[in-house]
Protein backbone atom coordinates (compact mmCIF):
# COMPACT_ATOMS: atom_id res chain seq x y z
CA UNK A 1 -41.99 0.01 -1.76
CA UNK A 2 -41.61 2.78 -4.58
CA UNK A 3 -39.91 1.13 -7.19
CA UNK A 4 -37.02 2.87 -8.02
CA UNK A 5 -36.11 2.50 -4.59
CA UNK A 6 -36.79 -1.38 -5.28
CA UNK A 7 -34.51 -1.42 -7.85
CA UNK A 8 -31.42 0.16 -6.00
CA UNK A 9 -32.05 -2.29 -2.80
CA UNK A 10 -31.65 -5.16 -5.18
CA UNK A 11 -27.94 -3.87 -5.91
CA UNK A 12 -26.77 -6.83 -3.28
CA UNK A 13 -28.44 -9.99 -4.81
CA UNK A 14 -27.76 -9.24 -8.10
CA UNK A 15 -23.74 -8.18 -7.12
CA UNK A 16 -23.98 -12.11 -5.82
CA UNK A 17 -25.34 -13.39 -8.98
CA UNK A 18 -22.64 -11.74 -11.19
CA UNK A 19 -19.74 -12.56 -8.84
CA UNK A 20 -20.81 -16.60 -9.20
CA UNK A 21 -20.99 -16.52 -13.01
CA UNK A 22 -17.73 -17.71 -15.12
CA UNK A 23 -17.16 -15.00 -17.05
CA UNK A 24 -13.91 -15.57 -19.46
CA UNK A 25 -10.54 -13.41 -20.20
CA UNK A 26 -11.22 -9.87 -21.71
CA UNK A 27 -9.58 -9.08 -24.26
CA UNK A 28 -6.58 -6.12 -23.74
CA UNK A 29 -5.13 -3.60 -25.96
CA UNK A 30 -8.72 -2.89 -28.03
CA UNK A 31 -11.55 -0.37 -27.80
CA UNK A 32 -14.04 -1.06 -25.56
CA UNK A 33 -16.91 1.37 -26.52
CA UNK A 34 -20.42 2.21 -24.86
CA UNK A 35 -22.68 5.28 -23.54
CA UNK A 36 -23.50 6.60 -20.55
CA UNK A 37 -22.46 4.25 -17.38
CA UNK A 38 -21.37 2.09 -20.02
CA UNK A 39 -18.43 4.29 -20.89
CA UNK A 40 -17.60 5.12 -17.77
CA UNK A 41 -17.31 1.61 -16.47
CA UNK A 42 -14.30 0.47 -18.38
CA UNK A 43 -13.00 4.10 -17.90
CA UNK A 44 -12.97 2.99 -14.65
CA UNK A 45 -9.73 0.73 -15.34
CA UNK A 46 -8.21 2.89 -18.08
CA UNK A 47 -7.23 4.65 -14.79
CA UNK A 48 -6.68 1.49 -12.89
CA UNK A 49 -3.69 0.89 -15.85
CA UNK A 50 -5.31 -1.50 -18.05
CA UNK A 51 -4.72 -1.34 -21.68
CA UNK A 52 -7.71 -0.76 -22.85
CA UNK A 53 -8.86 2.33 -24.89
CA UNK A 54 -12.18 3.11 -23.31
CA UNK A 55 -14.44 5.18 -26.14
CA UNK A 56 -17.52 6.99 -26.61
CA UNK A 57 -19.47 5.31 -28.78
CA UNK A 58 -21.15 7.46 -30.78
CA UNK A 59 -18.16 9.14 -30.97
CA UNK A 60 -15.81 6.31 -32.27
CA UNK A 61 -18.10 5.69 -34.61
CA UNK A 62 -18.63 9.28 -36.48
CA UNK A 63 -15.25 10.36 -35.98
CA UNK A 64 -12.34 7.58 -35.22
CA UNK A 65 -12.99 4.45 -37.02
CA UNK A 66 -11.21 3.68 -40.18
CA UNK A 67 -10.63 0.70 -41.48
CA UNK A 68 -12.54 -2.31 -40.07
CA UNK A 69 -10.57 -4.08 -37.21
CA UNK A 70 -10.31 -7.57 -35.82
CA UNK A 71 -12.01 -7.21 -32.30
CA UNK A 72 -13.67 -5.26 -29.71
CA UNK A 73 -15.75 -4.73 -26.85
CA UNK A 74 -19.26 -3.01 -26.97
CA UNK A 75 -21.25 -2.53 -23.53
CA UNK A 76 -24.86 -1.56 -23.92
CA UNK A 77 -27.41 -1.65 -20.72
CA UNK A 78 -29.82 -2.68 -22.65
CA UNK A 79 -28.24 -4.13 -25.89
CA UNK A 80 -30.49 -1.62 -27.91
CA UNK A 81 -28.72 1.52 -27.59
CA UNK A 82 -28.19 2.78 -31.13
CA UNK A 83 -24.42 4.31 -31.27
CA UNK A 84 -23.46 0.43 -29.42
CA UNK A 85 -25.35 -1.06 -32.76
CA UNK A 86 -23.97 0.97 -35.07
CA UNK A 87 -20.68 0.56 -33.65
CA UNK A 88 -20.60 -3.42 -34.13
CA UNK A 89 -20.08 -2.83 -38.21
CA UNK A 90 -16.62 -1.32 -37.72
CA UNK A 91 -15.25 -4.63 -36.54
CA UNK A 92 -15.20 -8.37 -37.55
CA UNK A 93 -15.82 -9.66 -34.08
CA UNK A 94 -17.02 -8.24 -30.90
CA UNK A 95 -17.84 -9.31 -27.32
CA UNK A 96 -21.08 -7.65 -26.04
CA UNK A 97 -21.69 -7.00 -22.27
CA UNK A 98 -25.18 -6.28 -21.74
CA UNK A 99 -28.29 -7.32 -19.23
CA UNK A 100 -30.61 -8.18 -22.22
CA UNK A 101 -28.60 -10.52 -24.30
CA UNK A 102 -31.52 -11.85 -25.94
CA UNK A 103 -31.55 -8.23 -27.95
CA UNK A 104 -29.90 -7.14 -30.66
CA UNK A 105 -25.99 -6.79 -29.34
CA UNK A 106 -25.93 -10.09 -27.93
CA UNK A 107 -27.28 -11.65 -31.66
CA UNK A 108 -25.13 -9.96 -34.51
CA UNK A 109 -23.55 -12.49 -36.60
CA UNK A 110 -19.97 -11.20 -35.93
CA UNK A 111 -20.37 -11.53 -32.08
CA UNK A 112 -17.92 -13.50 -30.60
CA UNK A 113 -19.52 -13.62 -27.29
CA UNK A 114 -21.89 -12.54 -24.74
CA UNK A 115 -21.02 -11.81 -21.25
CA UNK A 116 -24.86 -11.33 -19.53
CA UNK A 117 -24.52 -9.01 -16.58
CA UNK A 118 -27.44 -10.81 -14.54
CA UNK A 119 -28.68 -7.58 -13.07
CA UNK A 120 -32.51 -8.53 -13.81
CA UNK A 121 -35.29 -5.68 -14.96
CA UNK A 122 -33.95 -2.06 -14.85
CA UNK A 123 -36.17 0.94 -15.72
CA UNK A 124 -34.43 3.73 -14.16
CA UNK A 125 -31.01 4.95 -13.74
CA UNK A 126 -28.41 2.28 -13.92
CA UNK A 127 -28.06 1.22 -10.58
CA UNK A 128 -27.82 -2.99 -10.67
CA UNK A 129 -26.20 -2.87 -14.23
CA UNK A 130 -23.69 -0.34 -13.37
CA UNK A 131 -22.27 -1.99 -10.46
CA UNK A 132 -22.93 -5.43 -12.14
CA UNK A 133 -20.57 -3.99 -15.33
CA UNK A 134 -17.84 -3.18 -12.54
CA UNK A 135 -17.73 -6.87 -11.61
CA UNK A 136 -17.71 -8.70 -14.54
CA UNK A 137 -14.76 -6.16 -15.38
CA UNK A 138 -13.06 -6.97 -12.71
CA UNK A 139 -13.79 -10.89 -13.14
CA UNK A 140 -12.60 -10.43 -16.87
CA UNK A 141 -9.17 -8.50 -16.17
CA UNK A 142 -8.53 -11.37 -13.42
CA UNK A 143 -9.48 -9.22 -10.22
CA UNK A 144 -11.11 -11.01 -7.72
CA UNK A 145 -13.73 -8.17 -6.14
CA UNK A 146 -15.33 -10.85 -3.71
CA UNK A 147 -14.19 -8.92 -0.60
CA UNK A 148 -15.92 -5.58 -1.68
CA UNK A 149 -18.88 -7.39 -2.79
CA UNK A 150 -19.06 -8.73 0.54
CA UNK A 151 -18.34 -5.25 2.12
CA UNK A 152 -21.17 -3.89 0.21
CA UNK A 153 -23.34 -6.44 0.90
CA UNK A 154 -22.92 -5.68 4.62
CA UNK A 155 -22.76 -2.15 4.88
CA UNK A 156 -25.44 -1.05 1.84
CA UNK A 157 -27.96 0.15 4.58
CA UNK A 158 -24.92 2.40 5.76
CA UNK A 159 -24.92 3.70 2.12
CA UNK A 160 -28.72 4.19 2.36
CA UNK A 161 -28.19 6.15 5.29
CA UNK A 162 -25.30 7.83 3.97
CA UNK A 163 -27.23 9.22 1.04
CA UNK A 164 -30.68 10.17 3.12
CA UNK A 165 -28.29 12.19 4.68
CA UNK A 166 -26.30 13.61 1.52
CA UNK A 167 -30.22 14.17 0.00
CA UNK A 168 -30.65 16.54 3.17
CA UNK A 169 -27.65 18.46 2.99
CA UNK A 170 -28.07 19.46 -0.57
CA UNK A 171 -31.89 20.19 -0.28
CA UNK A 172 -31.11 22.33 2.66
CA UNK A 173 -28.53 24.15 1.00
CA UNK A 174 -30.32 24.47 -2.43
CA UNK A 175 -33.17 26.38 0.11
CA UNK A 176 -31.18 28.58 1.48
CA UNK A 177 -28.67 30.16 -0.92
CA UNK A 178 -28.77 30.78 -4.79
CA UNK A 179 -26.43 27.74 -5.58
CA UNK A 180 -24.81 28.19 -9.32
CA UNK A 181 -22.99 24.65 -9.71
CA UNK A 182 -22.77 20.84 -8.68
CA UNK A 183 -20.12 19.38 -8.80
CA UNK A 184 -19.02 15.69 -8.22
CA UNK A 185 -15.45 14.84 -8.11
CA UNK A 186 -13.39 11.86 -7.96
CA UNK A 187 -9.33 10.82 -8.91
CA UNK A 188 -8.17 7.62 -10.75
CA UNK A 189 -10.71 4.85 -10.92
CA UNK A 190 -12.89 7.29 -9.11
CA UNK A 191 -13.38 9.71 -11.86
CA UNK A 192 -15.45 7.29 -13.45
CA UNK A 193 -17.70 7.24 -10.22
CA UNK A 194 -18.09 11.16 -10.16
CA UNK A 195 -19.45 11.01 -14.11
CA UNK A 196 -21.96 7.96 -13.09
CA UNK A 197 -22.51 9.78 -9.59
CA UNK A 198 -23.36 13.35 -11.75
CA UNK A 199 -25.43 11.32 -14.61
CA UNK A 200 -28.12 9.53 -12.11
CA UNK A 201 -28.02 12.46 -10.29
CA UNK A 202 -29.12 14.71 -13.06
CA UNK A 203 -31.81 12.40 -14.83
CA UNK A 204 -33.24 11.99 -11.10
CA UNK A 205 -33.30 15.36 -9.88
CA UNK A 206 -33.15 17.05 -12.74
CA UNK A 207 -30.70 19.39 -11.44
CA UNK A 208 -27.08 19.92 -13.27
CA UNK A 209 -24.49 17.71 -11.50
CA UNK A 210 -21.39 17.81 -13.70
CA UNK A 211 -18.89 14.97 -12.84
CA UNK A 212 -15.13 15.21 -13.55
CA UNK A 213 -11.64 14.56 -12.20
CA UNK A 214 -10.98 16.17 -9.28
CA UNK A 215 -7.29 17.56 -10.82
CA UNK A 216 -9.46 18.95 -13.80
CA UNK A 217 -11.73 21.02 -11.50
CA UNK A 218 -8.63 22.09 -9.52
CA UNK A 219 -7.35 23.36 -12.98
CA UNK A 220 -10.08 26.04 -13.13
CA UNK A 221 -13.54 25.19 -12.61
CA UNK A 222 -12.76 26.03 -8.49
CA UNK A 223 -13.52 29.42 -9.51
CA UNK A 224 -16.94 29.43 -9.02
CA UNK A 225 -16.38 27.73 -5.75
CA UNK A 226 -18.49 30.41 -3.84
CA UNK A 227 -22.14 29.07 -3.73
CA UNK A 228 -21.61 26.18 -5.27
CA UNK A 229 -21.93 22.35 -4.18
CA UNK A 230 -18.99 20.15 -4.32
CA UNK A 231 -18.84 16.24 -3.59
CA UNK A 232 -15.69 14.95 -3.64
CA UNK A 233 -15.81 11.18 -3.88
CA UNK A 234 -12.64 9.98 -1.82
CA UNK A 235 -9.90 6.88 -1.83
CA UNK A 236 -6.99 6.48 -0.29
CA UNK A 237 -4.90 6.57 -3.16
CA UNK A 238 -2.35 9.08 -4.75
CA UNK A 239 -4.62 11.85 -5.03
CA UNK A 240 -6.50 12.07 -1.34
CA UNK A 241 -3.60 14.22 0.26
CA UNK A 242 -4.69 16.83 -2.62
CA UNK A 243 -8.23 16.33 -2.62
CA UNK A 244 -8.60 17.08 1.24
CA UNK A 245 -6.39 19.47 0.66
CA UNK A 246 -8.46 21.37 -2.24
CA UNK A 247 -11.69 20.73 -0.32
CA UNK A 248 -10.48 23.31 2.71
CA UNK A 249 -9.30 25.73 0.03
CA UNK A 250 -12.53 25.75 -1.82
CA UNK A 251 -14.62 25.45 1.60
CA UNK A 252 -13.03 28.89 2.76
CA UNK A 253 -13.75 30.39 -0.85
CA UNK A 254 -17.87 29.61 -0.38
CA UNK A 255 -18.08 26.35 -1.45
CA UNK A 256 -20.53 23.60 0.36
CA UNK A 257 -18.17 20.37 0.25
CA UNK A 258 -19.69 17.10 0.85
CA UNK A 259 -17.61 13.90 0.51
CA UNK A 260 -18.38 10.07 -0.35
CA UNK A 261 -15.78 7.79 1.15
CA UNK A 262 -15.12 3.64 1.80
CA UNK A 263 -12.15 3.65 4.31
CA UNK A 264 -12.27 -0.17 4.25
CA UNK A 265 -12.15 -0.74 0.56
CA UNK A 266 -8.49 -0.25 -1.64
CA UNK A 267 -8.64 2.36 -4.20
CA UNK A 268 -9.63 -0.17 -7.12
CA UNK A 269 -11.70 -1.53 -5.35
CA UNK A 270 -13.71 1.59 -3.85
CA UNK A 271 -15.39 2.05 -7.10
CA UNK A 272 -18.22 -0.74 -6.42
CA UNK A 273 -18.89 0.85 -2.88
CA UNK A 274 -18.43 5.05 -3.86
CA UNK A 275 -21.13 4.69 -6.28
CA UNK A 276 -24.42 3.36 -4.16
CA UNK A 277 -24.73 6.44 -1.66
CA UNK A 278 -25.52 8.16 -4.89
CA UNK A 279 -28.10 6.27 -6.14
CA UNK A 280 -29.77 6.54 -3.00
CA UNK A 281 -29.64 9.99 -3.08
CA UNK A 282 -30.91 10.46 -6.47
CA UNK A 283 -33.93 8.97 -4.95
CA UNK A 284 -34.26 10.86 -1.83
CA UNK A 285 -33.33 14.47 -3.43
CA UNK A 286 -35.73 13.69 -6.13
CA UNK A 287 -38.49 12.80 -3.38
CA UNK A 288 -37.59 16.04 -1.24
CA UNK A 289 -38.02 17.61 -4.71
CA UNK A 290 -41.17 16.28 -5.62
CA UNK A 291 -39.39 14.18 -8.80
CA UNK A 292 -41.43 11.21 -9.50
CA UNK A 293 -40.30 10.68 -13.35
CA UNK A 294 -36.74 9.25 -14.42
CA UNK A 295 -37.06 10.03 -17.91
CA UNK A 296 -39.23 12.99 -18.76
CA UNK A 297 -37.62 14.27 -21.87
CA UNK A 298 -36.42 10.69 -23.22
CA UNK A 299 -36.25 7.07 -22.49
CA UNK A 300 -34.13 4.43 -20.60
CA UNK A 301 -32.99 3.56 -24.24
CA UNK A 302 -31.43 5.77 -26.16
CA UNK A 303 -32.36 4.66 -29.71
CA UNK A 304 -31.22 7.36 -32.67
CA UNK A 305 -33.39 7.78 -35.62
């Protein structure tokens, strides 16, 4: 089996290994900083309510921090991101989330404590550790997610399918018409899925998927609907009435709307089963494409001379 594909069919027993660790209280009302997927996961419950004050890492660090401050949380994939390092200076304790804790976030002196994610070897896009980060959230803020695990668990060669068939659709279109724009869209917790969806898209296919909130692209960016992709990642929550509602309008404008959706998973919840049909079809589109290499331009890590 290719391995990327390896990696993303190991989503399941690593979920399981996660969801049966202890993983203690996180901490509210403090930044909880990171790159990539590991922004977006605690942006995830920023939009859930929490309050937490999900931050860009680099960016906290070059532009927002002041004084030193008592506590935070930094995520890094693989504990040796550079902006996550630099950012553990600016406070006299943190709690590091990673899936190598035996690097350098999980062994500052001013870390308070490690939560390991358990997700096992990762050398592509975040797959395991993104949907591992999403539990041990929701184990930390005192959500139980053992149902949706579960759902998952039963239904992830429904997601395969589901994204063999969203691979098609978009190489199909992308040989037929001059397509100017992807875009992946999501609402609440869900926005954090379309800017995960768009990043594993993009280092897989090396195409430009831009992720964002579906009310943001409604405020604009739906004029360049006409030969364009849209996915519009779906929950039954406050926003779907408007979403299905701005996927006609942009379908009769030119638009080729695709949509993601877990009809048996609450709108919280939704965010550990919205996400896999795209990393399966990062791998497919990339195949169809001819895409063999992850990370052509950079690494996995991003380390910052």
């Amino acid at each position: 089996m290719n391995k990327i594909l390896a990696e993303i069919k190991e989503i399941p027993e690593r979920a399981l290994a996660i969801l049966a660790t202890e993983v203690a209280a996180l901490p509210l009302n403090i930044p909880y900083l990171g790159m990539g997927s590991s922004y977006f996961a605690p942006l995830a419950f920023k939009y859930m309510g929490l309050p937490i004050q999900p931050e860009i890492a680099s960016e906290y660090y070059q532009y927002l921090a002041k004084e030193k401050q008592p506590l935070a949380v930094i995520l890094s994939q693989s504990g040796k991101s550079s902006e996550a390092l630099w950012c553990t200076e600016l406070f006299e304790r943190y709690v590091a989330i990673t899936n190598y804790p035996e690097n350098e976030l999980g062994n500052m002196a001013n870390v308070r404590e490690v939560i390991d994610l358990k997700a096992g070897e990762e050398h592509y896009s975040s797959s395991k550790t993104y949907i591992n980060t999403l539990i041990a959230l929701f184990k930390g803020f005192g959500f139980d997610p053992r149902k949706t695990v579960e759902l998952l668990i039963e239904k992830i060669s429904q997601y395969e399918a589901k994204g063999i068939e969203l691979a098609e659709e978009v190489f199909e279109i992308l040989n037929t018409k001059k397509i100017h724009g992807i875009y992946v869209t999501g609402s609440g917790p869900n926005i954090a899925s379309a800017m995960e969806a768009a990043l594993i898209m993009s280092e897989s296919t090396k195409l430009n998927f831009h992720g964002l909130a579906m009310a943001q692209y409604d405020h604009g960016p739906k004029e360049t609907a006409q030969n364009s992709i849209v996915i519009q990642i779906l929950a039954k929550g406050k926003s779907y009435e408007r979403a299905l509602k701005l996927s006609e309008k942009i379908e009769i404008s030119g638009a080729s709307v695709l949509t993601v959706e877990e009809p048996e998973a609450e709108e919280h919840f939704s965010i550990l089963s919205n996400i896999i049909p795209f990393n399966f079809m990062a791998y497919y589109l990339a195949q169809k494409m001819g895409i063999t290499d992850t990370f052509a331009v950079g690494g996995k890590i991003t380390e910052v001379l």
